[in-house]
N, C-alpha and C. Protein backbone atom coordinates (compact mmCIF):
# COMPACT_ATOMS: atom_id res chain seq x y z
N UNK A 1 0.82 -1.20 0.00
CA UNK A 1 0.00 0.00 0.00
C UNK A 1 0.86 1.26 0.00
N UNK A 2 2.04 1.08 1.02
CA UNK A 2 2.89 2.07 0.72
C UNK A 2 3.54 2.21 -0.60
N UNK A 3 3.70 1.66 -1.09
CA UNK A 3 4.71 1.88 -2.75
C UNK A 3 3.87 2.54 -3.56
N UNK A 4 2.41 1.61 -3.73
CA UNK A 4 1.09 2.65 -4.23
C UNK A 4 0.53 4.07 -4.05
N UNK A 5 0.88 4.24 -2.61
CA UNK A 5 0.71 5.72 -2.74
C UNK A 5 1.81 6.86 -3.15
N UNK A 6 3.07 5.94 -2.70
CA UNK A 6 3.96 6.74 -3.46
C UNK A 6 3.72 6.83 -5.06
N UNK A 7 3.71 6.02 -6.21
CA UNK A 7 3.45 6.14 -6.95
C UNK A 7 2.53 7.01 -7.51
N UNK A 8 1.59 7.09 -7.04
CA UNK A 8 -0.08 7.40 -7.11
C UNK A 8 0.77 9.45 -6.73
N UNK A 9 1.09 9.61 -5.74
CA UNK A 9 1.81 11.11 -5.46
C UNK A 9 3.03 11.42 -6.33
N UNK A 10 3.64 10.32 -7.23
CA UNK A 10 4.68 10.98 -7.70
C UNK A 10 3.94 10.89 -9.28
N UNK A 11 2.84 10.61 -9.01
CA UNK A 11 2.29 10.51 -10.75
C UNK A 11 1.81 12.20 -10.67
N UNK A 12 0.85 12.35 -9.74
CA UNK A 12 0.07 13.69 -9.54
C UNK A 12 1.45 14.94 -9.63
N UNK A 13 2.41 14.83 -8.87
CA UNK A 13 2.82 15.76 -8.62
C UNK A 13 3.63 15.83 -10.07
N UNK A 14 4.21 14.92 -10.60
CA UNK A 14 5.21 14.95 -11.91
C UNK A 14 3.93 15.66 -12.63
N UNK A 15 2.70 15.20 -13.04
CA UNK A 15 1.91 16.05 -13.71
C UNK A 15 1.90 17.61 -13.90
N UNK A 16 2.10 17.66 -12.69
CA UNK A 16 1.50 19.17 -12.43
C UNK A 16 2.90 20.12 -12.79
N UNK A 17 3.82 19.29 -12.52
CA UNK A 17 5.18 19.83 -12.82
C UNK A 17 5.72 19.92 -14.24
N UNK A 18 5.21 18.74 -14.75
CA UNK A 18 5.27 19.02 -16.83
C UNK A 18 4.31 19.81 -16.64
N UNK A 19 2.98 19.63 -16.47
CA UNK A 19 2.39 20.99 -16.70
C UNK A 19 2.92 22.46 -16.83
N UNK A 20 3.32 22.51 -15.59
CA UNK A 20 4.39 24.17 -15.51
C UNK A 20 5.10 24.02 -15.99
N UNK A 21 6.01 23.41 -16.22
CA UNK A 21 7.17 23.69 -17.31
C UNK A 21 7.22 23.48 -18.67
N UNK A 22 5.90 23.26 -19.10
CA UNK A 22 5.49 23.74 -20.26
C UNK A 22 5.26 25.29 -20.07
N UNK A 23 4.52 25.63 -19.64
CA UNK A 23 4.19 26.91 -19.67
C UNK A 23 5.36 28.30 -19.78
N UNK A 24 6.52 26.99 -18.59
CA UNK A 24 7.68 28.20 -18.36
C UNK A 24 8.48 28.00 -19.82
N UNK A 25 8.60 27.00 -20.76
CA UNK A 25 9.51 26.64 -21.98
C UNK A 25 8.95 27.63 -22.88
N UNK A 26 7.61 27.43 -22.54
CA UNK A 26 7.08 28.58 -23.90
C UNK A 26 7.24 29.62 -23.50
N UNK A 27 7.26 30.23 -22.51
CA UNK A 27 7.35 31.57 -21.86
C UNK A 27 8.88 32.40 -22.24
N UNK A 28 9.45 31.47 -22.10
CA UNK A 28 10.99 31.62 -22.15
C UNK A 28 10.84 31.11 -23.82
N UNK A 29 10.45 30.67 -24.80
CA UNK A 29 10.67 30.41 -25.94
C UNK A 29 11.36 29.39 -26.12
N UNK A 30 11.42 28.13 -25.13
CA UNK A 30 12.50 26.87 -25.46
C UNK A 30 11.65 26.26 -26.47
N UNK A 31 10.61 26.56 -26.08
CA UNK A 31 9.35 25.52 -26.66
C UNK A 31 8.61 26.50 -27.78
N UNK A 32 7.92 26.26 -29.18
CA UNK A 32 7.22 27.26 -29.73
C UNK A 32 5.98 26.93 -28.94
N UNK A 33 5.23 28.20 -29.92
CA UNK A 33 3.75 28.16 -29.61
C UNK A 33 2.93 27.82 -29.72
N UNK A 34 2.52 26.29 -29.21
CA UNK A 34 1.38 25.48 -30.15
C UNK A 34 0.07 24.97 -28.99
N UNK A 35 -0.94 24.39 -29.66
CA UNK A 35 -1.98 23.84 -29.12
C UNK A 35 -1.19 23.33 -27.97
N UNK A 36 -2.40 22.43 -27.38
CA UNK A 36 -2.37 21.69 -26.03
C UNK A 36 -1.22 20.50 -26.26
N UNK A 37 -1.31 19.90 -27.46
CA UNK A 37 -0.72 19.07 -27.93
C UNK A 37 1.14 18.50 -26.55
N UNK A 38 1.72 19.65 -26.44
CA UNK A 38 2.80 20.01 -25.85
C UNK A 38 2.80 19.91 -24.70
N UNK A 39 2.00 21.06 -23.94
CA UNK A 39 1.20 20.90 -22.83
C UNK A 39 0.91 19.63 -22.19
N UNK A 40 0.02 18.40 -23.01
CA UNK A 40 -0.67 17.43 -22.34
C UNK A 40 0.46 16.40 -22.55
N UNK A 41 1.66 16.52 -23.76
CA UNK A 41 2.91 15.50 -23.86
C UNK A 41 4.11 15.82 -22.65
N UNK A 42 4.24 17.23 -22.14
CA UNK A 42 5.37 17.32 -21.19
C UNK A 42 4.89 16.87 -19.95
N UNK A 43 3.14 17.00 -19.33
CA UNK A 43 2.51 16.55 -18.82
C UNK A 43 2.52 15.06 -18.29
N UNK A 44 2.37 14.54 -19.42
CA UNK A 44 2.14 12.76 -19.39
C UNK A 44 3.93 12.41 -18.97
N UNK A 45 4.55 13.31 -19.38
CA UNK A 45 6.02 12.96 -19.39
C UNK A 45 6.34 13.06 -17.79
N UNK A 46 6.60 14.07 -17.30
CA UNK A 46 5.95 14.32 -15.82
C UNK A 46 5.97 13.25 -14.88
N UNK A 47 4.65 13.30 -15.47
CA UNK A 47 3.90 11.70 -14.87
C UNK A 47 4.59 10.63 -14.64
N UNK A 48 5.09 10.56 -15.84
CA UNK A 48 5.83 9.04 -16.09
C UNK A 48 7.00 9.57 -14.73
N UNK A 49 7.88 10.24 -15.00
CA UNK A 49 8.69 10.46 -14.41
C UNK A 49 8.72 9.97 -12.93
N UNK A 50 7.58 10.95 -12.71
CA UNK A 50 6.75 11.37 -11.13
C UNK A 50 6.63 9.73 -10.47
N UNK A 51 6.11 9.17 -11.38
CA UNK A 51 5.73 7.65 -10.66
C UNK A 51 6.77 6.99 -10.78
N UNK A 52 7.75 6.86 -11.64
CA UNK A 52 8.98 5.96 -11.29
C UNK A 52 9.84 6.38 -10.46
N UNK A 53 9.62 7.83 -9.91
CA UNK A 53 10.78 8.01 -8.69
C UNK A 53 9.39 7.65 -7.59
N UNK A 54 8.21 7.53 -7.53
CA UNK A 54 7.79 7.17 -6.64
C UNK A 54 7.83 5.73 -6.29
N UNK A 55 7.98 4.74 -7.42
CA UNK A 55 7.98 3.63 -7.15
C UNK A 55 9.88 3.54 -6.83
N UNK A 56 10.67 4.08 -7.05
CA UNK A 56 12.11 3.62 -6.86
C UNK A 56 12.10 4.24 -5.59
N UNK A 57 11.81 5.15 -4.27
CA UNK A 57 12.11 5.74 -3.80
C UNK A 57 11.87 4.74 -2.14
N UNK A 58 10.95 3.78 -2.22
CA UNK A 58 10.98 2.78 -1.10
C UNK A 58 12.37 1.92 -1.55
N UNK A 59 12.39 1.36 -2.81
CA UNK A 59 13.71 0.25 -3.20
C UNK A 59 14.78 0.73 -2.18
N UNK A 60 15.85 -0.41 -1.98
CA UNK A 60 17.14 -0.23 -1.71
C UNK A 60 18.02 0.47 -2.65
N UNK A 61 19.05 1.13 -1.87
CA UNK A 61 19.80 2.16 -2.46
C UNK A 61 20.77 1.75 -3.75
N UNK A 62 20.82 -0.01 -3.98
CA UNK A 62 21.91 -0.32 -4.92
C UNK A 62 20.61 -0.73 -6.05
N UNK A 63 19.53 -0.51 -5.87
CA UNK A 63 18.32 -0.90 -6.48
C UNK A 63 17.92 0.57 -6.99
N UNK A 64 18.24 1.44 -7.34
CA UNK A 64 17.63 3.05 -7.63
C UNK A 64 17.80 3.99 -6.62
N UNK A 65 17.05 3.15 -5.08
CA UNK A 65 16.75 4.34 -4.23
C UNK A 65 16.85 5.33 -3.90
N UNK A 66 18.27 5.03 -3.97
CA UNK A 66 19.57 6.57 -3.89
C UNK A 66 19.26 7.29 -4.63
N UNK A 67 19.15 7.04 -6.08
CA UNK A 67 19.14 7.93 -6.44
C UNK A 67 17.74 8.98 -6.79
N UNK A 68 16.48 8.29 -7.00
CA UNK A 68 15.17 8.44 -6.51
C UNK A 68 14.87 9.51 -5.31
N UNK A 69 15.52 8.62 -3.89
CA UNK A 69 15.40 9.81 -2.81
C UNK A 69 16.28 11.35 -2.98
N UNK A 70 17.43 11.20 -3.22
CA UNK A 70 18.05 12.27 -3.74
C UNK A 70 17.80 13.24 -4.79
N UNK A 71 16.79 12.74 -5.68
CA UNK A 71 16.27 13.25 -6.88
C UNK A 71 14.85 13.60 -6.16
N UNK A 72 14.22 13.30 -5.58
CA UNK A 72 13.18 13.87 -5.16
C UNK A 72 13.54 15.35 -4.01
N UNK A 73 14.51 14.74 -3.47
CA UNK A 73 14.86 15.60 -2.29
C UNK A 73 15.30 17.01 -2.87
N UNK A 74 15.71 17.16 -3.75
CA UNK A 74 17.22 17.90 -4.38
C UNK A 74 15.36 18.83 -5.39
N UNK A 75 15.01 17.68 -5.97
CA UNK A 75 13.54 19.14 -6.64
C UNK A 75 12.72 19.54 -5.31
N UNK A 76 12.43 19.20 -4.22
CA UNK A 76 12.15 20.19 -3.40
C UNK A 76 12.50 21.00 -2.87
N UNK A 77 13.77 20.98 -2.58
CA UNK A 77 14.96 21.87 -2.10
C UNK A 77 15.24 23.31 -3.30
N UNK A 78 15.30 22.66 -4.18
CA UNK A 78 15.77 23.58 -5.14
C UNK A 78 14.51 24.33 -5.63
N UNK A 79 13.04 23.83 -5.49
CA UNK A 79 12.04 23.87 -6.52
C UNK A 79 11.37 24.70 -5.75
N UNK A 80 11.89 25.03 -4.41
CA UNK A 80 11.47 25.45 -3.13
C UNK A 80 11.75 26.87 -3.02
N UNK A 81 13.34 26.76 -3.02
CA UNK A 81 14.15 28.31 -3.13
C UNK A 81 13.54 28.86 -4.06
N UNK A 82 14.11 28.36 -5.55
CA UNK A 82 13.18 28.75 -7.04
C UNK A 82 12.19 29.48 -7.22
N UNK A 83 11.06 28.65 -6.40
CA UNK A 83 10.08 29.56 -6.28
C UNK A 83 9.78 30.65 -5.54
N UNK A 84 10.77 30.48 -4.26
CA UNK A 84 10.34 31.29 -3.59
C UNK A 84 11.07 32.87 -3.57
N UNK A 85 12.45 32.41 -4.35
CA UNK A 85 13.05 33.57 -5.23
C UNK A 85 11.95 34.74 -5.64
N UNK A 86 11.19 33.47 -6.43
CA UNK A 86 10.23 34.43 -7.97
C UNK A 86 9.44 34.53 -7.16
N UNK A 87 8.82 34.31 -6.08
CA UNK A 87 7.58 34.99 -5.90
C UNK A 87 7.56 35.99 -4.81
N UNK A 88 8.74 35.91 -4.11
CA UNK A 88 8.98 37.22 -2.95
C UNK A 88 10.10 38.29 -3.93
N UNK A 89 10.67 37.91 -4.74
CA UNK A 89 11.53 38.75 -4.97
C UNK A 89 10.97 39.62 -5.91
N UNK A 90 10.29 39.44 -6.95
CA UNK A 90 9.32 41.12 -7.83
C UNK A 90 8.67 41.87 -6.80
N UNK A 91 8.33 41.17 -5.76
CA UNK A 91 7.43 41.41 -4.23
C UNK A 91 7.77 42.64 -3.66
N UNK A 92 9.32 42.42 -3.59
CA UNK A 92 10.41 43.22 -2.60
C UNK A 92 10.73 44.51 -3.92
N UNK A 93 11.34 44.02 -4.61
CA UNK A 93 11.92 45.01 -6.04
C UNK A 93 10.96 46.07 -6.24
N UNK A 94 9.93 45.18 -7.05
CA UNK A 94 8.61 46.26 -7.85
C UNK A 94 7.48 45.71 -6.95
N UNK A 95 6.70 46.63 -5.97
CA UNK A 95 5.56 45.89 -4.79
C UNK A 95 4.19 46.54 -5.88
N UNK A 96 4.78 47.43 -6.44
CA UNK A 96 3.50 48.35 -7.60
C UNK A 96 3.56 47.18 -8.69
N UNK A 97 3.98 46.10 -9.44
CA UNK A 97 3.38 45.31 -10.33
C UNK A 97 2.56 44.05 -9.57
N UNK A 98 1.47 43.73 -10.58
CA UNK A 98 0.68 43.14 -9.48
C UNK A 98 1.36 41.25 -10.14
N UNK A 99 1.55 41.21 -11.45
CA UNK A 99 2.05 40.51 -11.66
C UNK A 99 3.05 39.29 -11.46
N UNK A 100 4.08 40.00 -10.28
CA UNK A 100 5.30 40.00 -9.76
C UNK A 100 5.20 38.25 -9.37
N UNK A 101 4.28 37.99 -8.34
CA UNK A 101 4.35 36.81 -7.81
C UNK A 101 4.38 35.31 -9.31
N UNK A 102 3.82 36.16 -9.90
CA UNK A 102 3.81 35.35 -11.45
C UNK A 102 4.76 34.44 -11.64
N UNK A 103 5.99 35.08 -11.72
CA UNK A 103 7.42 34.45 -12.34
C UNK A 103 7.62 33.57 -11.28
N UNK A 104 7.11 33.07 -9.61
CA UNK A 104 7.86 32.07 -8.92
C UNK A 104 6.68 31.15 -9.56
N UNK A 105 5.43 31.30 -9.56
CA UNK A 105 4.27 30.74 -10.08
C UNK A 105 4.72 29.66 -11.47
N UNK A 106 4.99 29.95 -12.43
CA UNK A 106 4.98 30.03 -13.75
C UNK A 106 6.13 29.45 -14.30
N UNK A 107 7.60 30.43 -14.02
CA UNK A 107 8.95 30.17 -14.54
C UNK A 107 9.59 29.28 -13.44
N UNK A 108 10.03 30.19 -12.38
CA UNK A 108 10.98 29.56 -11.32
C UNK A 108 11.00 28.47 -10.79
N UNK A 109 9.67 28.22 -10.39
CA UNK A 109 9.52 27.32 -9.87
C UNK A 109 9.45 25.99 -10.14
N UNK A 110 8.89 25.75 -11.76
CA UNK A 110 8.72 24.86 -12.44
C UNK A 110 9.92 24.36 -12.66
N UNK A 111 11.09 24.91 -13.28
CA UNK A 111 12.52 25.02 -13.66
C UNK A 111 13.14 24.76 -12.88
N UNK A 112 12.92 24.98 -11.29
CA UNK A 112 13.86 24.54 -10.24
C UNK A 112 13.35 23.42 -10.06
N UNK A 113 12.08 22.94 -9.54
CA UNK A 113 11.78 21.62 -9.86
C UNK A 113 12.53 20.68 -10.57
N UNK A 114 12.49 21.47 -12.00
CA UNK A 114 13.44 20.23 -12.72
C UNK A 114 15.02 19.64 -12.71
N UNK A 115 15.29 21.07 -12.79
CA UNK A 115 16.40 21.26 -12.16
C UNK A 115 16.94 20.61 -11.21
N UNK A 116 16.69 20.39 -10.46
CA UNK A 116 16.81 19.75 -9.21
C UNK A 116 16.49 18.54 -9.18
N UNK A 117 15.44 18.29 -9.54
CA UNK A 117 15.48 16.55 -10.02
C UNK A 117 16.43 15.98 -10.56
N UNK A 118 17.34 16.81 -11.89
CA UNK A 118 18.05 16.39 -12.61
C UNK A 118 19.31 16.40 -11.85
N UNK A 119 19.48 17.62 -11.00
CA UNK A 119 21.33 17.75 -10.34
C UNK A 119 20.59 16.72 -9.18
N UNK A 120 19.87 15.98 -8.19
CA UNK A 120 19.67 15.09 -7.60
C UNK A 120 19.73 13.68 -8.08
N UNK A 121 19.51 13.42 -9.28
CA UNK A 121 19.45 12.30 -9.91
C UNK A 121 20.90 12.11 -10.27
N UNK A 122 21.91 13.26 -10.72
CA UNK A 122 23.45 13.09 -10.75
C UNK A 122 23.88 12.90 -9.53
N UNK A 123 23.43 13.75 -8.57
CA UNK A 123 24.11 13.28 -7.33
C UNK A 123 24.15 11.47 -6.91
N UNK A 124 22.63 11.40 -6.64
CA UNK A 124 22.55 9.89 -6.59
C UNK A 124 22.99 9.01 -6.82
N UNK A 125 23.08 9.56 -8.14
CA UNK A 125 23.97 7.94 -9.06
C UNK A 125 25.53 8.35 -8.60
N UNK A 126 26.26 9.45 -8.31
CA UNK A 126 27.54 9.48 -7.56
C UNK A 126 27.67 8.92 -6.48
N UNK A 127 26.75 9.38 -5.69
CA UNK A 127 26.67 8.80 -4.32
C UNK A 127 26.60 7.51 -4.45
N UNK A 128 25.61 6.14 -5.31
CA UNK A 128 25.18 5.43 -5.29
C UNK A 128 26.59 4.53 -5.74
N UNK A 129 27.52 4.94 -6.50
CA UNK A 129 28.38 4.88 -7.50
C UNK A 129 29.56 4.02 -6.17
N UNK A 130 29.21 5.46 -5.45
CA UNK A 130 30.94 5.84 -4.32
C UNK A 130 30.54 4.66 -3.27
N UNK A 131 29.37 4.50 -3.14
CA UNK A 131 28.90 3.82 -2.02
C UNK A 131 28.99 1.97 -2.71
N UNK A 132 29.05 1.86 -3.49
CA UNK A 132 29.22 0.76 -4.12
C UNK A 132 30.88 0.32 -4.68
N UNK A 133 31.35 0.94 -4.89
CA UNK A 133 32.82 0.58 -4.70
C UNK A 133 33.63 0.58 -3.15
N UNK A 134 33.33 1.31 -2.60
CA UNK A 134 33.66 0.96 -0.94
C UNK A 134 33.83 -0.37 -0.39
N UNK A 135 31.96 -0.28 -0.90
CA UNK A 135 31.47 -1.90 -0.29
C UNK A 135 32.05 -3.39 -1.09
N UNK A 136 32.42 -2.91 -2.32
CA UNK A 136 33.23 -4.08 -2.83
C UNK A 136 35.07 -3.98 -2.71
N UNK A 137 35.20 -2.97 -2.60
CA UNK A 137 36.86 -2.65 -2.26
C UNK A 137 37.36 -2.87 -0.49
């Protein structure tokens, strides 16, 4: 039951996270400008993502885990600051645009998310790497 709900939370949350970072690719122009098409593919992508670090993240550490927990840990951490950069900092700068909180909303946050998944998922597999030659040396 536990592995299931992890899964089941890393499907929802990877969703919501391709979601935004679609929004932030096009925003920023990584991505052109098209239908939903994009949207509902970085989405599903997400997803996928979202649920295989939820299902690797109970495993043992020479089994994924490591790098799973570290990759989850590392996009909250980062996805955290990120946002909270963009949404206090137009806050503090310009308090007259009403907009401001937008960019932790939209760009930052989404991007640190990923971000962070991705420099967590390198870490992991280092860590996972270092921790595995030890144990055989």
């Amino acid at each position: 039951m536990h592995k299931t709900l992890n899964i089941l939370t890393g499907v929802g949350a990877g969703f919501v996270v391709g979601f935004f970072a679609h929004i932030a690719f096009e925003m920023l122009r990584i991505l052109p400008e098209t239908t939903g098409l994009w949207t509902l593919a970085l989405a599903v992508v997400g997803a996928a993502c979202g649920g295989v670090l939820g299902a690797l993240s109970t495993q043992p550490s020479h089994q994924g885990g490591s790098i799973a927990r570290w990759s989850i840990g590392m996009a909250a951490v980062i996805g955290g600051v990120a946002f909270a950069a963009g949404f206090a900092g137009p806050i503090i700068l310009r308090p007259d645009l009403p907009q401001g909180p937008l960019l932790g909303i939209f760009i930052t946050g989404p991007l640190g998310v990923v971000a962070g998944a991705i420099l967590g998922a390198l870490v992991g597999a280092s860590v996972g790497a270092t921790s595995r030659s030890r144990a055989t040396g």
